[in-house]
N, C-alpha and C. Protein backbone atom coordinates (compact mmCIF):
# COMPACT_ATOMS: atom_id res chain seq x y z
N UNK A 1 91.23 125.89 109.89
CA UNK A 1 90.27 125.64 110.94
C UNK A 1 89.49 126.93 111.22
N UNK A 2 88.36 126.73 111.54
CA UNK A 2 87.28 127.71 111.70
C UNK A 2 87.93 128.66 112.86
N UNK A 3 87.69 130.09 112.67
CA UNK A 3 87.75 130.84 114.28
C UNK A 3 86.58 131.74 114.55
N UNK A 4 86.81 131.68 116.10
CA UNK A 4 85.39 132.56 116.73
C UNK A 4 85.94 133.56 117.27
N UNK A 5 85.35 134.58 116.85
CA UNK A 5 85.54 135.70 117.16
C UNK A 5 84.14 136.32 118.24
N UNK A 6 84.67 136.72 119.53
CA UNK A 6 84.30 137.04 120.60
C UNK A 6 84.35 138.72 120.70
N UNK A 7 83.19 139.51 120.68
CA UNK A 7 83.28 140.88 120.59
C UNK A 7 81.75 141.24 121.44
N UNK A 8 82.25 141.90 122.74
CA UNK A 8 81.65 142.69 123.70
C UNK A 8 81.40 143.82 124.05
N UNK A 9 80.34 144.43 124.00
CA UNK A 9 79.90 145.54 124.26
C UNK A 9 78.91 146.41 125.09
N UNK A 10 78.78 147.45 125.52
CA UNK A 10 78.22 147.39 126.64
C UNK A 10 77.72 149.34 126.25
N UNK A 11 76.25 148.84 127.49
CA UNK A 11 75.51 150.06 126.74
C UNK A 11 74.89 150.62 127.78
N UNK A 12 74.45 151.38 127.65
CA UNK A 12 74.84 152.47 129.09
C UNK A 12 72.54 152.32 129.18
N UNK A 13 72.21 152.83 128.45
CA UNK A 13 70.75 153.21 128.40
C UNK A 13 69.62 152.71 127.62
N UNK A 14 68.69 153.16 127.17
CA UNK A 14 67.91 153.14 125.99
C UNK A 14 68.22 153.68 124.55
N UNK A 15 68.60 155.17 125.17
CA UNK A 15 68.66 155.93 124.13
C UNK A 15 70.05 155.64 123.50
N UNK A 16 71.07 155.23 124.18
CA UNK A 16 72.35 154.89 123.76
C UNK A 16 71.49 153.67 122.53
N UNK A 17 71.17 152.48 123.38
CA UNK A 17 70.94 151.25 122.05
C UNK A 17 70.10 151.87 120.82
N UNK A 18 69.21 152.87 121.14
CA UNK A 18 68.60 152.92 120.09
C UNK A 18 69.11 153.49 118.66
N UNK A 19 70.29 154.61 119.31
CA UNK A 19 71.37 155.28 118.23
C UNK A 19 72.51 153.94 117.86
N UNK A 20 72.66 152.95 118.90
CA UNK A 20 73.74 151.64 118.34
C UNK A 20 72.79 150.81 117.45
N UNK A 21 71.78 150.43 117.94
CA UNK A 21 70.99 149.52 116.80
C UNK A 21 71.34 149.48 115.47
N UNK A 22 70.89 150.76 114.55
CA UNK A 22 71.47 150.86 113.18
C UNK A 22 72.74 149.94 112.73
N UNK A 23 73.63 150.52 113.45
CA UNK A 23 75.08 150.82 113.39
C UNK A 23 75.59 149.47 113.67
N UNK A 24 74.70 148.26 114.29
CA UNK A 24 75.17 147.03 114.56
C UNK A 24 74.28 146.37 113.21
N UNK A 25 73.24 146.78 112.60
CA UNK A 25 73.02 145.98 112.03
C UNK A 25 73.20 146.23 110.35
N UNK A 26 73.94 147.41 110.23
CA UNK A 26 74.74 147.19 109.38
C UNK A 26 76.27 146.68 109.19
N UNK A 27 76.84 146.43 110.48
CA UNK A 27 78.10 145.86 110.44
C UNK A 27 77.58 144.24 110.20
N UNK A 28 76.90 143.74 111.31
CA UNK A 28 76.17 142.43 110.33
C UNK A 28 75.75 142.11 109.59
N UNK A 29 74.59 143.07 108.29
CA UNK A 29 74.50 142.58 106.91
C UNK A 29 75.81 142.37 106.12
N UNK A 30 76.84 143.59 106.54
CA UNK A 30 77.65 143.67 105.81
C UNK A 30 78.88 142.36 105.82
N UNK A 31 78.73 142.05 107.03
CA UNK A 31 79.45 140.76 107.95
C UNK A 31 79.32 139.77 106.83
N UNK A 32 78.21 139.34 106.68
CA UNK A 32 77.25 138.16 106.49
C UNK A 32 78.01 137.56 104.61
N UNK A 33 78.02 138.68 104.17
CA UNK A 33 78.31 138.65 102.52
C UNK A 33 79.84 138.54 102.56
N UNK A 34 81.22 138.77 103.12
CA UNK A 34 81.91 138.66 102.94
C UNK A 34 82.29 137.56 103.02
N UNK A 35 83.64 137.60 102.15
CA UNK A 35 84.62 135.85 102.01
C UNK A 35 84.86 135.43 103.57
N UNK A 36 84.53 134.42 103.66
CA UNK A 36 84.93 133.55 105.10
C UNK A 36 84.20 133.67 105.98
N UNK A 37 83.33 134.34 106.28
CA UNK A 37 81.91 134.52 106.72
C UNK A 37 81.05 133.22 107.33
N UNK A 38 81.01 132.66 108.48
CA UNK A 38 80.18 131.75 108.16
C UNK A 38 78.91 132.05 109.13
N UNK A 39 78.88 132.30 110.85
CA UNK A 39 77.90 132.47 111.39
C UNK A 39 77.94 133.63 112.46
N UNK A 40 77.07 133.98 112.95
CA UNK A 40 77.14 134.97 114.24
C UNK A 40 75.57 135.04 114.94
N UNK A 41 75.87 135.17 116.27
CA UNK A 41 75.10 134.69 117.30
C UNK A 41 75.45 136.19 118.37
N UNK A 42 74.30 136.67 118.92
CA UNK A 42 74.11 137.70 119.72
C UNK A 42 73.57 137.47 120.96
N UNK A 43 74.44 137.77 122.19
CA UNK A 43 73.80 136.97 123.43
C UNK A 43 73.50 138.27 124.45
N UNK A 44 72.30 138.26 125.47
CA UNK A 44 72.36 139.44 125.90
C UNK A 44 72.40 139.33 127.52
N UNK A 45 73.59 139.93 128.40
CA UNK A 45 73.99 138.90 129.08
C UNK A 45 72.43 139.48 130.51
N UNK A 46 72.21 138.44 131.17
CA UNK A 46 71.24 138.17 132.05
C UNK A 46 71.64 138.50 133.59
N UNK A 47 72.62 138.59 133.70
CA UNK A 47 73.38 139.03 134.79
C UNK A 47 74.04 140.88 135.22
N UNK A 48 74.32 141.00 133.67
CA UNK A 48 74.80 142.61 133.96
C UNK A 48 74.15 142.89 132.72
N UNK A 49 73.28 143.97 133.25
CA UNK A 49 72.41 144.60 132.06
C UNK A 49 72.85 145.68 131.42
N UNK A 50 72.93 145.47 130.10
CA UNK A 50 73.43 145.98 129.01
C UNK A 50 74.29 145.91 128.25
N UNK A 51 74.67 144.57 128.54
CA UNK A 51 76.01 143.98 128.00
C UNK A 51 75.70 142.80 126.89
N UNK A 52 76.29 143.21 125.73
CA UNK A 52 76.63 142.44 124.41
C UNK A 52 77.20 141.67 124.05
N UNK A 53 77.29 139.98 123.76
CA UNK A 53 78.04 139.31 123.29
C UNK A 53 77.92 138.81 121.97
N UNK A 54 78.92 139.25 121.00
CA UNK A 54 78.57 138.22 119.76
C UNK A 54 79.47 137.88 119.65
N UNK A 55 79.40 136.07 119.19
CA UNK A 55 80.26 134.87 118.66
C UNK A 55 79.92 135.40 117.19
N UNK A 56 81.24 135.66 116.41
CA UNK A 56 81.33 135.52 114.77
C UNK A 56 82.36 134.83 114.84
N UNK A 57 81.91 133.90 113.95
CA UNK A 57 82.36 132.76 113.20
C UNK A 57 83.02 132.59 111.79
N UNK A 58 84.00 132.25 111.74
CA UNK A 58 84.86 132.69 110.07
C UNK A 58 85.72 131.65 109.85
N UNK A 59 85.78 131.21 108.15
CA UNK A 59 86.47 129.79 108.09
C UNK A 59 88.48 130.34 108.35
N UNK A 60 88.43 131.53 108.68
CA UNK A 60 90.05 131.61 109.12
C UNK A 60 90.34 132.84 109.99
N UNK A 61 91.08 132.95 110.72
CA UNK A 61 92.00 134.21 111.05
C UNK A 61 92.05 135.48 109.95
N UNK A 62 92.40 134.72 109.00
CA UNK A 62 93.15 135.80 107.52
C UNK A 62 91.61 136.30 107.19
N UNK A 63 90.64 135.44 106.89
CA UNK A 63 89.60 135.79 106.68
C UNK A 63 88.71 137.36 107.60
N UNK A 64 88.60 136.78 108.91
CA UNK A 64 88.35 138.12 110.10
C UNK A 64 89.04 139.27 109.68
N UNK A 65 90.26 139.13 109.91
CA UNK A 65 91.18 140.33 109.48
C UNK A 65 91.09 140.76 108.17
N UNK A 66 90.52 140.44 107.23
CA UNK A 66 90.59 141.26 106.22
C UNK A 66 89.18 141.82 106.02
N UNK A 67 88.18 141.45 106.96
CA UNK A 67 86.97 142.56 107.34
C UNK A 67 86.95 143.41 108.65
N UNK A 68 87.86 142.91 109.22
CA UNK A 68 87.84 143.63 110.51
C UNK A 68 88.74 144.99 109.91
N UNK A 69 89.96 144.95 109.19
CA UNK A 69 90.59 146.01 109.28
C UNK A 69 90.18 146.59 107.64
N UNK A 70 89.01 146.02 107.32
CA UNK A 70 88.75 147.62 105.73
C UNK A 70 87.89 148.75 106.55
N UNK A 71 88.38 149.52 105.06
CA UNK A 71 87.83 150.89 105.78
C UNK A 71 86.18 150.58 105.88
N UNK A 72 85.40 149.92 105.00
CA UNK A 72 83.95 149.50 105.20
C UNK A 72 83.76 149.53 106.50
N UNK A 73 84.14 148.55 107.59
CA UNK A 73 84.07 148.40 108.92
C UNK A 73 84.56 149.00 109.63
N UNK A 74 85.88 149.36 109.57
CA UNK A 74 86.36 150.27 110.43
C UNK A 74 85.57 151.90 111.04
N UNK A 75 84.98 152.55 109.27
CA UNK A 75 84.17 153.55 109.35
C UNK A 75 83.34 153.16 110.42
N UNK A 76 82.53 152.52 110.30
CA UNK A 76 81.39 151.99 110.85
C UNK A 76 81.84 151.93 112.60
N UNK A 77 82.28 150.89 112.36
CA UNK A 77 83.25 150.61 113.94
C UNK A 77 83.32 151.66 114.86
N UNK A 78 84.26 152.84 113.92
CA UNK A 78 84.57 154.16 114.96
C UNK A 78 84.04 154.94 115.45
N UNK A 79 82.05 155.04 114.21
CA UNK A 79 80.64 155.40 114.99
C UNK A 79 80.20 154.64 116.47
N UNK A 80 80.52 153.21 116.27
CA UNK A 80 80.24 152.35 117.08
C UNK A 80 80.98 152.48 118.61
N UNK A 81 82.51 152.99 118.68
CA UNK A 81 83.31 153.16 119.76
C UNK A 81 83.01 154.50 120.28
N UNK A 82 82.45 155.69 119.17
CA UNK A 82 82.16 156.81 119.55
C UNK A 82 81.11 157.04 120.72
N UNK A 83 80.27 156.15 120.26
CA UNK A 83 78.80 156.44 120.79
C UNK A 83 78.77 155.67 122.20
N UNK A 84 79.27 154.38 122.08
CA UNK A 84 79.98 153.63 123.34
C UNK A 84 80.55 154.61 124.13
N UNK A 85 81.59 155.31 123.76
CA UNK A 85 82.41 155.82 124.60
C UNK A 85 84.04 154.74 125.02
N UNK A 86 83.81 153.73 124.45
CA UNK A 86 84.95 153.22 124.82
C UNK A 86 85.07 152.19 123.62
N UNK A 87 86.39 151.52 123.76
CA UNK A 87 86.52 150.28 122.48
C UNK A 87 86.41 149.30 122.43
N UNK A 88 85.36 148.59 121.53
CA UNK A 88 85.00 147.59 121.55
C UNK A 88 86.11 146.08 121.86
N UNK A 89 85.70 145.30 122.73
CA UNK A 89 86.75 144.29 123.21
C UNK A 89 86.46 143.00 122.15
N UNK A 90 87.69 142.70 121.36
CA UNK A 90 87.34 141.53 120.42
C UNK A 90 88.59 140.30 121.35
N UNK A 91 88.06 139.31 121.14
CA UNK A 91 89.07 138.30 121.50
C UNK A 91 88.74 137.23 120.40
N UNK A 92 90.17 136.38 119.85
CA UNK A 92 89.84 135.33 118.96
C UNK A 92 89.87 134.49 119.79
N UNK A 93 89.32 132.94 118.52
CA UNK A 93 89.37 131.46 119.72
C UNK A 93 89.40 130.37 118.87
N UNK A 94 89.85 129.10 118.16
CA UNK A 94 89.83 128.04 117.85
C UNK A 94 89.27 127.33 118.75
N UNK A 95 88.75 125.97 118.11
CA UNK A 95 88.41 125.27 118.67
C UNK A 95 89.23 124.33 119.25
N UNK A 96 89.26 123.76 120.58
CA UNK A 96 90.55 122.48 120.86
C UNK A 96 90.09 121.65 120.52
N UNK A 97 90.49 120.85 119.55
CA UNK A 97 90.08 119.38 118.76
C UNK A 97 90.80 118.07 119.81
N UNK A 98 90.19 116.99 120.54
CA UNK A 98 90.86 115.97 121.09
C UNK A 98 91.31 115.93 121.98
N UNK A 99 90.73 117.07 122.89
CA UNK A 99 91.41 117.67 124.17
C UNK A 99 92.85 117.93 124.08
N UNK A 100 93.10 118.21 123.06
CA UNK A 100 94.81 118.99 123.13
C UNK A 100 94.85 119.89 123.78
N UNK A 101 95.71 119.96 124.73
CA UNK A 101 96.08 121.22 125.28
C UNK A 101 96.38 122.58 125.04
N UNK A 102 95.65 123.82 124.98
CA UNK A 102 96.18 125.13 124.35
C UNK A 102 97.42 125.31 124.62
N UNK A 103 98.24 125.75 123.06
CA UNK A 103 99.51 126.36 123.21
C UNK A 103 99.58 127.38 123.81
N UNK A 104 100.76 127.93 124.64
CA UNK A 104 101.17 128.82 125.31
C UNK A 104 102.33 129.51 124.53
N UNK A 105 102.79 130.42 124.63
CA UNK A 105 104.30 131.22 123.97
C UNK A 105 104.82 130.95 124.89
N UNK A 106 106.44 131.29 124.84
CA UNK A 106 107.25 131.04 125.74
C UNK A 106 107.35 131.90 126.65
N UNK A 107 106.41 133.00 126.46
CA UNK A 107 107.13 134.44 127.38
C UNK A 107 105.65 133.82 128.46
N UNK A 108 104.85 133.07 128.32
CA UNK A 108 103.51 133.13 129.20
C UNK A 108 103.89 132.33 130.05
């Protein structure tokens, strides 16, 4: 099953985005070509200014993780947390099919 990957970021100025620009849009060409790859969407939020949302989209878990953690991205990434000043927040997400209820662990 497909997962979405939820990754937020947040930017202080002008001159901050203009040194992140690059640096995001080569993590997305590079995004785009890998195995499991399917979409990504950039939202810019309207409420607190300067804040980044992108939905990436991937036909698995295993898939994300094996671009999230090469050194290709990671390099990239650690320009990206540098210049931020802080680390980028990723959260995963499936979709609930049939209104099933999300599983919980036992410790939650």
């Amino acid at each position: 099953m497909a997962v979405s990957i939820i990754i937020r970021r947040s930017v202080k100025d002008e001159t901050m985005a203009g040194r992140l620009a690059p640096l995001i849009v080569q993590l997305r060409s590079r995004a785009t070509v890998q195995p499991g790859f399917l979409t990504d969407q950039t939202f810019s939020c309207l409420d607190c200014e300067g804040e980044y949302l992108i939905i990436s989209t991937w036909n698995s878990l295993e898939d994300w993780n094996k671009w999230m953690h090469s050194e290709e991205r990671m390099a990239i990434q650690r320009q990206v947390d540098e210049l931020l000043g802080e680390k980028t927040l990723y959260r995963y997400y499936e979709a609930v099919v049939g209104g099933i209820p999300p599983r919980f662990s036992p410790d939650s």
